[in-house]
C-alpha atoms as a PDB file:
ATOM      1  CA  UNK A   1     -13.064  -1.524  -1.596  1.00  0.00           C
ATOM      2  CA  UNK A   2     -10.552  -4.543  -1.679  1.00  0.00           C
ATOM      3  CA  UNK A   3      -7.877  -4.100   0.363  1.00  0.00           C
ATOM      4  CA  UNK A   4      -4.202  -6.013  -0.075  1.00  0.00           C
ATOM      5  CA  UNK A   5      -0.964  -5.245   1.668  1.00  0.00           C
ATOM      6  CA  UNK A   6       2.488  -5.156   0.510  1.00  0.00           C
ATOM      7  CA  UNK A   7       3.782  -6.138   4.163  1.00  0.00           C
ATOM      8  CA  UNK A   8       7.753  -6.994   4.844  1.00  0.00           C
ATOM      9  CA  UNK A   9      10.973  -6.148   7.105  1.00  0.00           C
ATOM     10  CA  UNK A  10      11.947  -2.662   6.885  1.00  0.00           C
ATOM     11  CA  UNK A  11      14.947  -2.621   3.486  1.00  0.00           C
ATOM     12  CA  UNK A  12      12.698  -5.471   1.575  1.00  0.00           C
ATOM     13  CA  UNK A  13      11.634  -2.802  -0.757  1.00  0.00           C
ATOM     14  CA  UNK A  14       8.138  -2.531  -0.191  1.00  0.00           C
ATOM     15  CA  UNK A  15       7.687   1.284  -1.187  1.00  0.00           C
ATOM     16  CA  UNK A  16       9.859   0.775  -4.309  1.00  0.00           C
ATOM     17  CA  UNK A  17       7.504  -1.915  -5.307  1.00  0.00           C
ATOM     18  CA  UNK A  18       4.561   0.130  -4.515  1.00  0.00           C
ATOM     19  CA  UNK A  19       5.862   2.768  -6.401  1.00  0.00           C
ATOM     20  CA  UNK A  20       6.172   0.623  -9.675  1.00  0.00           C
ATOM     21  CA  UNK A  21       2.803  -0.825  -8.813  1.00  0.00           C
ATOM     22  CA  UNK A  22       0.411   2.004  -8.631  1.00  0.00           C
ATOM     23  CA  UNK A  23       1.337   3.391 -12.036  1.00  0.00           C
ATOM     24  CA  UNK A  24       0.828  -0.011 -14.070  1.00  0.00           C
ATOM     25  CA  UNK A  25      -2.794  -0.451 -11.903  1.00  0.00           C
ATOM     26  CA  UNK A  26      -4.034   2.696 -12.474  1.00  0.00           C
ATOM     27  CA  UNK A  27      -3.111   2.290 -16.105  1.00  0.00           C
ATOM     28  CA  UNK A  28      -5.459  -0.585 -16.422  1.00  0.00           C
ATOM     29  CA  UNK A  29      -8.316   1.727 -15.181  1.00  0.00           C
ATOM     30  CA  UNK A  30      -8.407   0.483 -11.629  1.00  0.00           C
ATOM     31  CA  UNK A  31      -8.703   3.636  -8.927  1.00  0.00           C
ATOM     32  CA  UNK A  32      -5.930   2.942  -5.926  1.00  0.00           C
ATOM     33  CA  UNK A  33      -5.039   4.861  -2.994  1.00  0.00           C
ATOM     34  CA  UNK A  34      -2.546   3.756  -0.265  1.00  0.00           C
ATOM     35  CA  UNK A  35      -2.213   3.891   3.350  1.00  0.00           C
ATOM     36  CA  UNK A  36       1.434   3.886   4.817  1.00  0.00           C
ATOM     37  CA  UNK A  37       1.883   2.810   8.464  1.00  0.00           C
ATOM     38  CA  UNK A  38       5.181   4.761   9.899  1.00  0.00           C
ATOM     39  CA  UNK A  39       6.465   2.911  13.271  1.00  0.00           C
ATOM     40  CA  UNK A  40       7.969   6.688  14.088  1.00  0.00           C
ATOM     41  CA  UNK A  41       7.160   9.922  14.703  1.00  0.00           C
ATOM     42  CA  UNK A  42       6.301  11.794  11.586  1.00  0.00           C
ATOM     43  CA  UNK A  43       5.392  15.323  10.779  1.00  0.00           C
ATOM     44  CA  UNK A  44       3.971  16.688   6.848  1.00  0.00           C
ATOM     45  CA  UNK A  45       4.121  20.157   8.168  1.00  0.00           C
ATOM     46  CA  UNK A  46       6.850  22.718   9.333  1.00  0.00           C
ATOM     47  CA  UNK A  47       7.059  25.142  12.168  1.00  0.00           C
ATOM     48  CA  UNK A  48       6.654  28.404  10.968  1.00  0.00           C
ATOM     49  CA  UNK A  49       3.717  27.182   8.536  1.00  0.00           C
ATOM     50  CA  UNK A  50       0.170  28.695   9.835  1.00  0.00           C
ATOM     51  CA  UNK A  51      -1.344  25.322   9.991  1.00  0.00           C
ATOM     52  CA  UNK A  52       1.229  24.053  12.314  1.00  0.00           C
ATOM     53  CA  UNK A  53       0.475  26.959  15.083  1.00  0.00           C
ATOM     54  CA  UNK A  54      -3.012  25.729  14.393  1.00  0.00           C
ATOM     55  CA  UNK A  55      -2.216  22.415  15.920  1.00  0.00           C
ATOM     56  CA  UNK A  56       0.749  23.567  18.031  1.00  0.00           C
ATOM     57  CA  UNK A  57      -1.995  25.899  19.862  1.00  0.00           C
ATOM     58  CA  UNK A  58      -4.387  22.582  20.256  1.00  0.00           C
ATOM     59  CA  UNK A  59      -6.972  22.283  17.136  1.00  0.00           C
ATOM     60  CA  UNK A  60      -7.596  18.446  16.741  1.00  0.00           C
ATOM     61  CA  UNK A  61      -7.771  18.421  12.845  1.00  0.00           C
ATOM     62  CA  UNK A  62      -6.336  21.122  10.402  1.00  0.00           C
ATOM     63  CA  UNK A  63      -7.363  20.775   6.908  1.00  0.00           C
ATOM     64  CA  UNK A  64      -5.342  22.369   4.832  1.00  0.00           C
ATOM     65  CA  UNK A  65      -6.530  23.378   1.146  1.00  0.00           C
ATOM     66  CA  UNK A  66      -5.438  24.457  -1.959  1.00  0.00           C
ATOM     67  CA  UNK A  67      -6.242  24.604  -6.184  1.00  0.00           C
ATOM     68  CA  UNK A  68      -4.837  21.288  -6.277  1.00  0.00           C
ATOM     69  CA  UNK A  69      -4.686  19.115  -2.956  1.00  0.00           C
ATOM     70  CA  UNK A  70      -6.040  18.790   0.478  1.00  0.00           C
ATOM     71  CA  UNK A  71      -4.415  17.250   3.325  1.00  0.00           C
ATOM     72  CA  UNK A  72      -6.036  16.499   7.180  1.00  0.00           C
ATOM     73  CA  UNK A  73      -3.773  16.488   9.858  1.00  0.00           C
ATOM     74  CA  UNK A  74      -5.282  14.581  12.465  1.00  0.00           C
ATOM     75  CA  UNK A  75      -3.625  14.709  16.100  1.00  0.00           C
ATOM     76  CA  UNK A  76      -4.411  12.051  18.547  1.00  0.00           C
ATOM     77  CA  UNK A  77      -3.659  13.875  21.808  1.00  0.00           C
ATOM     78  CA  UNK A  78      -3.265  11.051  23.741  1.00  0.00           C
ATOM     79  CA  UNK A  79      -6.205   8.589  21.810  1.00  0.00           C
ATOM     80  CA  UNK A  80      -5.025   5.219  21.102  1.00  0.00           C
ATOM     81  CA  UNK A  81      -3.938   4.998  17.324  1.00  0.00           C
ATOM     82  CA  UNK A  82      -6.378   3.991  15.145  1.00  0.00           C
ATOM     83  CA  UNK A  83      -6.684   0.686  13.549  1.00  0.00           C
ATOM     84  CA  UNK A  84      -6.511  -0.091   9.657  1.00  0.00           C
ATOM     85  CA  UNK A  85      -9.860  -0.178   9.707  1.00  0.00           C
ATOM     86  CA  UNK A  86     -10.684   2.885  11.184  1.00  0.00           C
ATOM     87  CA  UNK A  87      -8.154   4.682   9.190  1.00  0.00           C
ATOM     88  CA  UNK A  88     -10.268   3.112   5.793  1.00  0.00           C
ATOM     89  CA  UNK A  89     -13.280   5.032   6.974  1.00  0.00           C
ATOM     90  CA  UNK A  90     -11.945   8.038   6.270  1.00  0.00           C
ATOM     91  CA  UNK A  91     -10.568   7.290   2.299  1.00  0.00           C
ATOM     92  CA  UNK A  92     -13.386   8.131  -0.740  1.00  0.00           C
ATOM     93  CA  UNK A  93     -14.297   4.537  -2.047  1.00  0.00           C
ATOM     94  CA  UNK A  94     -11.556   3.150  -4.867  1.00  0.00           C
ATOM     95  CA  UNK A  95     -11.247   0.079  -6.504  1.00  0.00           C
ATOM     96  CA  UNK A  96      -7.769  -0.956  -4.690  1.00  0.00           C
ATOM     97  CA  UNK A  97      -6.303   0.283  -1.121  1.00  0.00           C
ATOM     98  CA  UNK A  98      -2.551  -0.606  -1.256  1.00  0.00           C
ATOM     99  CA  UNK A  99      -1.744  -0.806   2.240  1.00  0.00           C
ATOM    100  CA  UNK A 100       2.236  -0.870   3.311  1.00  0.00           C
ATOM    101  CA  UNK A 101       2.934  -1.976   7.079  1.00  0.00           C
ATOM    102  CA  UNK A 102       0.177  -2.935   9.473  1.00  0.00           C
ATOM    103  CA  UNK A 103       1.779  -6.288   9.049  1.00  0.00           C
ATOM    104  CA  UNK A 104      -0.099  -7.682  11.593  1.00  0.00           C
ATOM    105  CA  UNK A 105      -3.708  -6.806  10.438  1.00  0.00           C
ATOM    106  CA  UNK A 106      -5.200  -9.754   8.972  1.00  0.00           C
ATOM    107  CA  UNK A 107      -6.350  -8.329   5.510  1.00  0.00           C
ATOM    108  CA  UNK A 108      -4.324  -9.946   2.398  1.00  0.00           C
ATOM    109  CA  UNK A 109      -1.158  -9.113   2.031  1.00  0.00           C
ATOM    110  CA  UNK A 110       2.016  -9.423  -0.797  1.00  0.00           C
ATOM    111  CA  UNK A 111       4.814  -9.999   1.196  1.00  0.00           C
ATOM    112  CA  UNK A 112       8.083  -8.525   0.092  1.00  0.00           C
ATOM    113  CA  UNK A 113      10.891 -10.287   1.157  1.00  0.00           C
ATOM    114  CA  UNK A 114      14.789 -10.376   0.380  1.00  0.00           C
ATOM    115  CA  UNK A 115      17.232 -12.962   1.942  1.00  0.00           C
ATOM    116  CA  UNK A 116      20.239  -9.533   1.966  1.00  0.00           C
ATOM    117  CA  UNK A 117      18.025  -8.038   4.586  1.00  0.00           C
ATOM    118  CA  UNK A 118      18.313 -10.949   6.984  1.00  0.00           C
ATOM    119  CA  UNK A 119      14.672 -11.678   8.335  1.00  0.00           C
ATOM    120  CA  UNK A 120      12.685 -14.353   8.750  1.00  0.00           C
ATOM    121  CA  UNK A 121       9.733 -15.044   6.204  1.00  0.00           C
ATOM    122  CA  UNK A 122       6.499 -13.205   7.609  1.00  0.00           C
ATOM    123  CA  UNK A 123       4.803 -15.816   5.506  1.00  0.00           C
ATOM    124  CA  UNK A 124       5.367 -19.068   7.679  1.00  0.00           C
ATOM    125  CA  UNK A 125       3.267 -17.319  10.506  1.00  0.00           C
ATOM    126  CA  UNK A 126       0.540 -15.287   8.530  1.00  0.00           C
ATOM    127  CA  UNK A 127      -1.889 -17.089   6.864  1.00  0.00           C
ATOM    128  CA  UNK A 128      -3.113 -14.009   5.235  1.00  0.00           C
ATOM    129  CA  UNK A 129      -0.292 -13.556   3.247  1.00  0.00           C
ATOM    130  CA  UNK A 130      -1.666 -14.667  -0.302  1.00  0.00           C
ATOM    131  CA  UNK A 131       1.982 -14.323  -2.286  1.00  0.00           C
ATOM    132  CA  UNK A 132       5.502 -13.501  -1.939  1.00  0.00           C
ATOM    133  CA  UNK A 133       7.488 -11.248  -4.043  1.00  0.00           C
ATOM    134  CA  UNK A 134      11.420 -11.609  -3.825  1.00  0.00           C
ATOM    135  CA  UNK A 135      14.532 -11.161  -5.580  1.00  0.00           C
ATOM    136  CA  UNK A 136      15.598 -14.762  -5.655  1.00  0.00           C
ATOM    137  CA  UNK A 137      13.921 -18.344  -4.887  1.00  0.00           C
ATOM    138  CA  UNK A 138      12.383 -19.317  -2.024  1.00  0.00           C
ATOM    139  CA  UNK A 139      11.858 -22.840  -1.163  1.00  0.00           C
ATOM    140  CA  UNK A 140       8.844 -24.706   0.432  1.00  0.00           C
ATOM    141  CA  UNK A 141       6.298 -21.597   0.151  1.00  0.00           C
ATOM    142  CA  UNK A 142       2.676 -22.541   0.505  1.00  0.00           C
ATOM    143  CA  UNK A 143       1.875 -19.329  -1.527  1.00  0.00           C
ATOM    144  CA  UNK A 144       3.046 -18.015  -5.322  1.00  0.00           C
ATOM    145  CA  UNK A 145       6.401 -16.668  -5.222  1.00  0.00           C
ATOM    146  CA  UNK A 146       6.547 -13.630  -7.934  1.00  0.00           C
ATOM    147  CA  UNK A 147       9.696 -11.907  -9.098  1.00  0.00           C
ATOM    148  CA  UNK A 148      10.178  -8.603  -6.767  1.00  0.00           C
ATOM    149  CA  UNK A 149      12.061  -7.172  -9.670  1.00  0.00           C
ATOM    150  CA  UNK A 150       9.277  -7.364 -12.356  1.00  0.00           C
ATOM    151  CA  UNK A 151       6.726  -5.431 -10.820  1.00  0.00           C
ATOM    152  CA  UNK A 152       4.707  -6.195 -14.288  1.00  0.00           C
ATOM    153  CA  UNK A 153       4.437  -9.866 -12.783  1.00  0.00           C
ATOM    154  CA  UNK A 154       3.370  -8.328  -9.114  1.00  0.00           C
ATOM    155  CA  UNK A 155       0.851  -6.058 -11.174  1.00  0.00           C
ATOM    156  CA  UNK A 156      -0.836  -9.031 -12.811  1.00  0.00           C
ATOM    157  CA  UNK A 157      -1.058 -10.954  -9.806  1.00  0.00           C
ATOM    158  CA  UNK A 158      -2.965  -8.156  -8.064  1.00  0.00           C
ATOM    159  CA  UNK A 159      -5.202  -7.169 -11.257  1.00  0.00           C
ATOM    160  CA  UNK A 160      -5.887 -11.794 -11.250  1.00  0.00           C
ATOM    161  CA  UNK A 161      -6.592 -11.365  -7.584  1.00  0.00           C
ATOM    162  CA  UNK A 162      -8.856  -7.987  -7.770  1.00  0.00           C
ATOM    163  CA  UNK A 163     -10.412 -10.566 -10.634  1.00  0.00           C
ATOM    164  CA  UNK A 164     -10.134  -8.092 -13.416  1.00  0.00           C
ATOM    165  CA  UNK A 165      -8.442  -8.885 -17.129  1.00  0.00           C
ATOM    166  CA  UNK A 166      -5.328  -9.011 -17.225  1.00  0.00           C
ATOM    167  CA  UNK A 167      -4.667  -7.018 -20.058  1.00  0.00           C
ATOM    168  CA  UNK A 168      -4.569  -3.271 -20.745  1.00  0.00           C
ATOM    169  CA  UNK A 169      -7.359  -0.929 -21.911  1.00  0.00           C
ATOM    170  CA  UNK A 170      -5.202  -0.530 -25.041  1.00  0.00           C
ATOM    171  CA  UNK A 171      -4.229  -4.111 -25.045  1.00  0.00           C
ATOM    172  CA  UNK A 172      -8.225  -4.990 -24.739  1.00  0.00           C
ATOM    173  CA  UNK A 173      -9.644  -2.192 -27.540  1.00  0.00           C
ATOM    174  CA  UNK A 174      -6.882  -3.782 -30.012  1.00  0.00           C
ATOM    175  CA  UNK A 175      -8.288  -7.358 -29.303  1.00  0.00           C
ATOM    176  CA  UNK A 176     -11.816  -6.058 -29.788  1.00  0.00           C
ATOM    177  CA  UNK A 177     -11.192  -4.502 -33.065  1.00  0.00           C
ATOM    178  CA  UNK A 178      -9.207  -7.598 -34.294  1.00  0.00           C
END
């Protein structure tokens, strides 16, 4: 599975960009799934809900099942958290991992960056940041600067990168039968 990051400050955008992104990938026939670091403390269930007094009353893992979804909870109980890597162990192979945070992993990473949010470039200090995607120019970057507001542009870069045609399955059969 490749593996790129949309990495930046916290108000860059990075999960509106995501959200544009997964839709156009998947609609060029590439398989994604994401991973989404949160810096916080985060909970997807609700007290009252059966599987949280299954991990209120100490189970490690809850798996929680249905027609149309699963979801793991997974509680560390005092384990270290795990790394990136660890934490791709456990997805079903795909042909993209979008990965948002862990911006100090070293696997390649879009930065998203905006000048309004007043942070420094990640991108000076990380040489595994492979491209830059903001909302205005950016002088003296050693990488491709694409347009944060066309996530079309982001889209190709990725599909380029993942070293796939650029095109769309529709956009591909019509050239073929021309």
């Amino acid at each position: 599975m490749k593996v790129l990051g949309i990495s930046g400050w916290s108000g860059a955008g990075k999960t509106t960009l995501l959200a544009a992104l997964i839709p156009l990938l998947t609609a060029r026939g590439i398989t994604v799934s994401t991973i989404k670091h949160a810096h916080h403390e985060f909970d997807v269930d609700r007290p009252g809900k059966d599987s949280y007094r299954h991990r209120e009353a100490g189970a490690s893992e809850v798996l929680i099942s249905s027609a149309k979804r699963y979801a793991i909870m997974h509680e560390h109980r005092g384990a270290p958290e795990p790394t990136l890597e660890d934490l791709l162990t456990r997805l079903n192979p795909v042909d993209l991992v979008l990965v948002e945070g862990f911006k100090k992993s070293s696997h390649a990473k879009i930065e998203v960056w905006r000048a309004a949010v007043g942070k420094p470039l990640l991108q000076a200090g990380d040489a595994s940041v492979i491209a830059v995607a903001s909302d205005a120019p950016v002088p003296d970057l050693s990488v491709p600067q694409l347009d944060a507001n066309q996530p079309q542009q982001v889209a190709d870069f990725i599909i380029a990168w993942l070293g796939r045609p650029t095109a769309t399955r529709d956009e591909a059969r019509r050239g073929a039968a021309e």
